[in-house]
C-alpha atoms as a PDB file:
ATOM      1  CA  UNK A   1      12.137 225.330  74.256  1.00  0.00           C
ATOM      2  CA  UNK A   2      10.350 228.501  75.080  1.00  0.00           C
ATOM      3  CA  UNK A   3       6.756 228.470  74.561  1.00  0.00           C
ATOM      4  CA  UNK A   4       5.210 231.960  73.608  1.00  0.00           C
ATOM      5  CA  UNK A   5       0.919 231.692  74.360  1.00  0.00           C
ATOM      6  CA  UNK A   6      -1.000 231.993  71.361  1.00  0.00           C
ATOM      7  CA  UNK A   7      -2.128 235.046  70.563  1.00  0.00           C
ATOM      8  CA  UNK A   8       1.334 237.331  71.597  1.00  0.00           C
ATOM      9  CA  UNK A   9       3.121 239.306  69.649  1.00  0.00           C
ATOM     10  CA  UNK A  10       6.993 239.236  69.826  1.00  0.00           C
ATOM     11  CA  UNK A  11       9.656 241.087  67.709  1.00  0.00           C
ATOM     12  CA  UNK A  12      13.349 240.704  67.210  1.00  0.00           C
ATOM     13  CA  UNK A  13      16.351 242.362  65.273  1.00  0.00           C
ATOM     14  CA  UNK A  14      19.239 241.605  63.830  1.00  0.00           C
ATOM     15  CA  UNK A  15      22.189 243.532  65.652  1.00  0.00           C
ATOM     16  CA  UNK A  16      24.153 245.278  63.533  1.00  0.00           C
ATOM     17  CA  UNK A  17      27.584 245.588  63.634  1.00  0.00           C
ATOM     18  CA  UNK A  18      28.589 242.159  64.121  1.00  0.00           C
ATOM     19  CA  UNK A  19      27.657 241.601  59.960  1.00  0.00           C
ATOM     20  CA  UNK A  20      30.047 243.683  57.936  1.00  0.00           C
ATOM     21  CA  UNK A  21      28.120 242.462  54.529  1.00  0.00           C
ATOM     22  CA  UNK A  22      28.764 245.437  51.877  1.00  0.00           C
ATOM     23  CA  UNK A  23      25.352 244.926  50.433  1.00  0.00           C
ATOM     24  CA  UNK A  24      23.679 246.365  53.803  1.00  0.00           C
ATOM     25  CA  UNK A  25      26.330 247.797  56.571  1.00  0.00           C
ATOM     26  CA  UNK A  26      25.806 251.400  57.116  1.00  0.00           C
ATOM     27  CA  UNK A  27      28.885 253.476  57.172  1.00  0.00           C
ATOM     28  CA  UNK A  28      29.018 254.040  61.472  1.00  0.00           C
ATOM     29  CA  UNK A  29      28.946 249.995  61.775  1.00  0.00           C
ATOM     30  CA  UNK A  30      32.993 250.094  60.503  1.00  0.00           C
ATOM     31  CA  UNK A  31      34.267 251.871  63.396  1.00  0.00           C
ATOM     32  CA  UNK A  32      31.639 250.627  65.806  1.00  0.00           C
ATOM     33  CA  UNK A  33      32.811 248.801  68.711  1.00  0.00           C
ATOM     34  CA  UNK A  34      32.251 245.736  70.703  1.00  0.00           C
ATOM     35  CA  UNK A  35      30.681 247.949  73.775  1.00  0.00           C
ATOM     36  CA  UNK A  36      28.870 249.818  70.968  1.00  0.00           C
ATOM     37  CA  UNK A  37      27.129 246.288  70.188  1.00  0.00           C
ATOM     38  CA  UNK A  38      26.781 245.732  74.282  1.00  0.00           C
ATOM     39  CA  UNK A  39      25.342 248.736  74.377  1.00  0.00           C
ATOM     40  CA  UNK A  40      22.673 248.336  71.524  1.00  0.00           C
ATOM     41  CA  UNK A  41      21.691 245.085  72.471  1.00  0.00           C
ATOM     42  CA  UNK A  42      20.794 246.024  76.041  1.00  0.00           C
ATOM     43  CA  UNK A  43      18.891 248.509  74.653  1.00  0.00           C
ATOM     44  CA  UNK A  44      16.685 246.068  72.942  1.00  0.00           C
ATOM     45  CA  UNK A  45      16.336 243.563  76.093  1.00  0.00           C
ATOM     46  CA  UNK A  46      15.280 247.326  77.741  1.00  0.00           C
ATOM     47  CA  UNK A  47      12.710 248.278  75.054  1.00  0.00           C
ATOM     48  CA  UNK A  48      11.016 244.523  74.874  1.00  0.00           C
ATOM     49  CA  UNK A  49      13.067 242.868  72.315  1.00  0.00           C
ATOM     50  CA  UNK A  50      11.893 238.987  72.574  1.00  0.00           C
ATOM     51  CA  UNK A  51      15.037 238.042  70.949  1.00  0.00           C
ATOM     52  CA  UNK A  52      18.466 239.478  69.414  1.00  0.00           C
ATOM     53  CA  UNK A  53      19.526 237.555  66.216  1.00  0.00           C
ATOM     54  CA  UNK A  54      23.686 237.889  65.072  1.00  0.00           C
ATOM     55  CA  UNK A  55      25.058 235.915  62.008  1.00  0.00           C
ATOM     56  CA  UNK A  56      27.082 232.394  62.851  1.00  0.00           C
ATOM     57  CA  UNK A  57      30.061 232.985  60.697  1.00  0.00           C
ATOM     58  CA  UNK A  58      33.783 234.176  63.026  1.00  0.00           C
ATOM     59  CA  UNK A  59      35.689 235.173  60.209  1.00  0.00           C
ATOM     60  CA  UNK A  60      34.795 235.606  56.226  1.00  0.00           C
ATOM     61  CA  UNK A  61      37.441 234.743  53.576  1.00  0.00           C
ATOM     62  CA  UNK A  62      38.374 238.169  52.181  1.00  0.00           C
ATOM     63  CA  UNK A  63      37.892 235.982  48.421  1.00  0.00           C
END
């Protein structure tokens, strides 16, 4: 387990793309790609993200 020292601050985000949920997708995420998500996440590791959070689920039952 990683051990962050008391006293830091660290900050995350949930990527988007890779959650298609109709209740908070914007528009651009449907015809986003996979290097589009690459791409974003790199750019967090690059600006100081400590971590990159996606959701668990590989495919959603259209009912």
């Amino acid at each position: 387990m990683l051990e962050i020292p008391k006293g830091t601050l660290v900050y995350g985000t949930q990527l988007p793309i890779q959650s298609q949920s109709s209740l908070y997708a914007a528009k651009w995420e449907g015809s986003a790609t996979p290097a589009d998500l690459l791409r974003i996440a790199q750019a967090a590791d690059r600006s100081g993200y400590f971590y990159v959070a996606v959701c668990d689920h590989i495919a959603i039952p259209e009912d």
